[in-house]
Protein backbone atom coordinates (compact mmCIF):
# COMPACT_ATOMS: atom_id res chain seq x y z
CA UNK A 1 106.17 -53.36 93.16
CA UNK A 2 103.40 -53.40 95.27
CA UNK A 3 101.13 -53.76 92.38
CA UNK A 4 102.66 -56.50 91.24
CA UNK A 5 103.09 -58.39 94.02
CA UNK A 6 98.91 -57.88 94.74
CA UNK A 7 98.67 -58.78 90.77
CA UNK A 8 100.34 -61.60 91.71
CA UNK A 9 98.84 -62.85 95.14
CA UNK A 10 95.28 -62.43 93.15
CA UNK A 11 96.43 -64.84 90.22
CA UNK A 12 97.69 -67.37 92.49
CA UNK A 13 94.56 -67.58 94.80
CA UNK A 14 92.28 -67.36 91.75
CA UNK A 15 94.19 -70.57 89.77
CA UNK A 16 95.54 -72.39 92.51
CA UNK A 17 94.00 -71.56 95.74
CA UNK A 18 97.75 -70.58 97.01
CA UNK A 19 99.37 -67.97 98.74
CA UNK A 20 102.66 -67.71 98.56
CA UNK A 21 105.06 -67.07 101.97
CA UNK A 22 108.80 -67.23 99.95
CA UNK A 23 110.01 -64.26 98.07
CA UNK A 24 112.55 -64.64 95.03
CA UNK A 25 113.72 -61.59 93.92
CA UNK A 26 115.22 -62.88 90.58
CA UNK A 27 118.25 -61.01 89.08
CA UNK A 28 117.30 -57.75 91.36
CA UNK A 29 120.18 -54.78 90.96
CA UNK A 30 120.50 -55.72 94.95
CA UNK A 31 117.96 -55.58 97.59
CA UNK A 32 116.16 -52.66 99.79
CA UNK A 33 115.22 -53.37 103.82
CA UNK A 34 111.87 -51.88 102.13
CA UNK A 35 111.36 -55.04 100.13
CA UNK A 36 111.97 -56.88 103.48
CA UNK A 37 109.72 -55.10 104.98
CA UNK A 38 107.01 -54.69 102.58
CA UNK A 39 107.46 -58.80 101.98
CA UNK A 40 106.84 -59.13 106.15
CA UNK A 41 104.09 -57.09 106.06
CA UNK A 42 102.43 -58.87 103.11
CA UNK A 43 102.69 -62.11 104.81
CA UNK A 44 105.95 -63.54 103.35
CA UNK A 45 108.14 -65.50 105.93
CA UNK A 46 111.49 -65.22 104.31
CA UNK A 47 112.87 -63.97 100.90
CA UNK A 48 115.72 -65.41 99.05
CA UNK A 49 118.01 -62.40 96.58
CA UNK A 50 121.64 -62.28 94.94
CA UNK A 51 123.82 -59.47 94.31
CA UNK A 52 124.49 -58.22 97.69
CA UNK A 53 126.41 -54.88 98.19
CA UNK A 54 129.69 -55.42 99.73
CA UNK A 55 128.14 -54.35 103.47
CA UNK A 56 126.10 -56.90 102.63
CA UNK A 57 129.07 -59.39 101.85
CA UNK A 58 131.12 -58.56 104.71
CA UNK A 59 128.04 -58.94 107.62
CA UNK A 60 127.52 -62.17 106.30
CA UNK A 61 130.96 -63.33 106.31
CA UNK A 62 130.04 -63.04 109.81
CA UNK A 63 130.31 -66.35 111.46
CA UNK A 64 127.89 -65.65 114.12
CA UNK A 65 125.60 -64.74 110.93
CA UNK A 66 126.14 -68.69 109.98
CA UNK A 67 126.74 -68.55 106.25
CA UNK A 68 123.93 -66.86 103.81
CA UNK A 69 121.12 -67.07 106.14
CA UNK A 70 119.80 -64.69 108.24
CA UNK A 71 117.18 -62.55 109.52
CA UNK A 72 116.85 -59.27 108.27
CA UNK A 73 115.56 -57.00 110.77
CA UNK A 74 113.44 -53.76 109.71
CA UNK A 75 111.86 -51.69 111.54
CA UNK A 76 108.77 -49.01 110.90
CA UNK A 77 109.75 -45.46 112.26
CA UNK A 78 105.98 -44.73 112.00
CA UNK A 79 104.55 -47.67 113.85
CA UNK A 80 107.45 -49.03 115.66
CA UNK A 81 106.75 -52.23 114.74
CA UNK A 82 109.56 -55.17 113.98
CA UNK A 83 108.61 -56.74 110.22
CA UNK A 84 111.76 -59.27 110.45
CA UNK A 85 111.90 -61.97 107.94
CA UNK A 86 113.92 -64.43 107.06
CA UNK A 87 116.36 -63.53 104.02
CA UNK A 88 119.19 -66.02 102.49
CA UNK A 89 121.45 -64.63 100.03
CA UNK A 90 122.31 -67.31 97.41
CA UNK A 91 125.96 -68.28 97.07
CA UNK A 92 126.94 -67.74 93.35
CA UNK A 93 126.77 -64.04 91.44
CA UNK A 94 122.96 -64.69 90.42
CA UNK A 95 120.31 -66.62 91.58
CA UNK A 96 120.28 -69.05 88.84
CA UNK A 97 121.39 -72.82 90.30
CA UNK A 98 124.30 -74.72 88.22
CA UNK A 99 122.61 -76.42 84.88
CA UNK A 100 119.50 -74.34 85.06
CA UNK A 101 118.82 -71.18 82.70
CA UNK A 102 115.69 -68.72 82.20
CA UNK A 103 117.00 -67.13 79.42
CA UNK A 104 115.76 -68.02 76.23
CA UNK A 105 119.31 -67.52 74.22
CA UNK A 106 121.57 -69.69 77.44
CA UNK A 107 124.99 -69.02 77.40
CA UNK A 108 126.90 -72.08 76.66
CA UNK A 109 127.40 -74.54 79.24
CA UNK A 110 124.54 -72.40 81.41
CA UNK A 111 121.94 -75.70 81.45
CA UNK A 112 118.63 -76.48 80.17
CA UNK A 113 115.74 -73.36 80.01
CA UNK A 114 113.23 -74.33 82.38
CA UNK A 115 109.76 -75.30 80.68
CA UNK A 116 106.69 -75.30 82.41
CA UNK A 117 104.55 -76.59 79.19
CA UNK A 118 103.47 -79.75 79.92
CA UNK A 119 102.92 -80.20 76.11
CA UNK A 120 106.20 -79.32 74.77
CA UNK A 121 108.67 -81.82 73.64
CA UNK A 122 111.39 -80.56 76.26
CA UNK A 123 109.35 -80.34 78.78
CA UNK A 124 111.53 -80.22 82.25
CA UNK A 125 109.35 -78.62 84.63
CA UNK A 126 109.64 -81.45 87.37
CA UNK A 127 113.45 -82.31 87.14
CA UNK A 128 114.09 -78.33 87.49
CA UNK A 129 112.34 -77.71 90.20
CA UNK A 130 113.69 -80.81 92.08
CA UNK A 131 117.08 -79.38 91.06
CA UNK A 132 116.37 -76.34 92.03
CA UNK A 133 114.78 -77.18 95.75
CA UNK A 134 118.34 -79.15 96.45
CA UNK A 135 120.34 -76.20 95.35
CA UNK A 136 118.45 -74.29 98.29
């Protein structure tokens, strides 16, 4: 994961002088404080995931929590230090918005596959991403 993320980070800064502070864990078999953590620690300010476990479900049912949107609080036995960040868990099953699809075979009825290739006839990059920003 680490890996990754540092593959990642070094793409980003190369192509687009950007670092990024949101984390999307897309389709993730649930979440670990450790990614929260390791996120904090790596700069990240908050970190948006789906499939919550049903602890998960229930503290955020919370209304003190106020809805999907909270912040995770982790802690390092070693150093003692607090590497909080902010985490929102999005509404539906997966983290896919209504009428938007990554999957090149879409279910019916799942919405258009998001393509980035300015060149390509169904290109859609823009009108996704606005979509997806007021889903958010």
């Amino acid at each position: 994961m680490i890996n990754n993320l540092m593959m990642g980070h070094n793409f980003l800064m190369r192509e687009f002088q950007y670092t990024p502070k949101v984390a999307w864990n897309v389709e993730a078999a649930g979440h670990s404080a450790t990614a929260g953590r390791i996120f904090s620690q790596l700069g990240y300010q908050a970190q948006f995931f789906s499939k919550a476990d049903e602890n998960m479900k229930q503290f955020i049912k919370d209304p003190k929590v106020q809805g999907h949107n909270f912040l995770l609080r982790t802690q390092s036995k070693d150093s003692g230090q607090d590497y909080s960040i902010l985490t929102s868990v999005f509404k539906d099953k997966t983290c896919y918005p209504p009428g938007m699809n990554t999957d090149e075979n879409p279910k019916k009825d799942a919405g258009e596959i998001f393509q980035p290739e300015k060149d390509a006839v169904d290109y859609n990059a823009p009108d996704q991403s606005v979509m997806f920003l007021n889903y958010v």
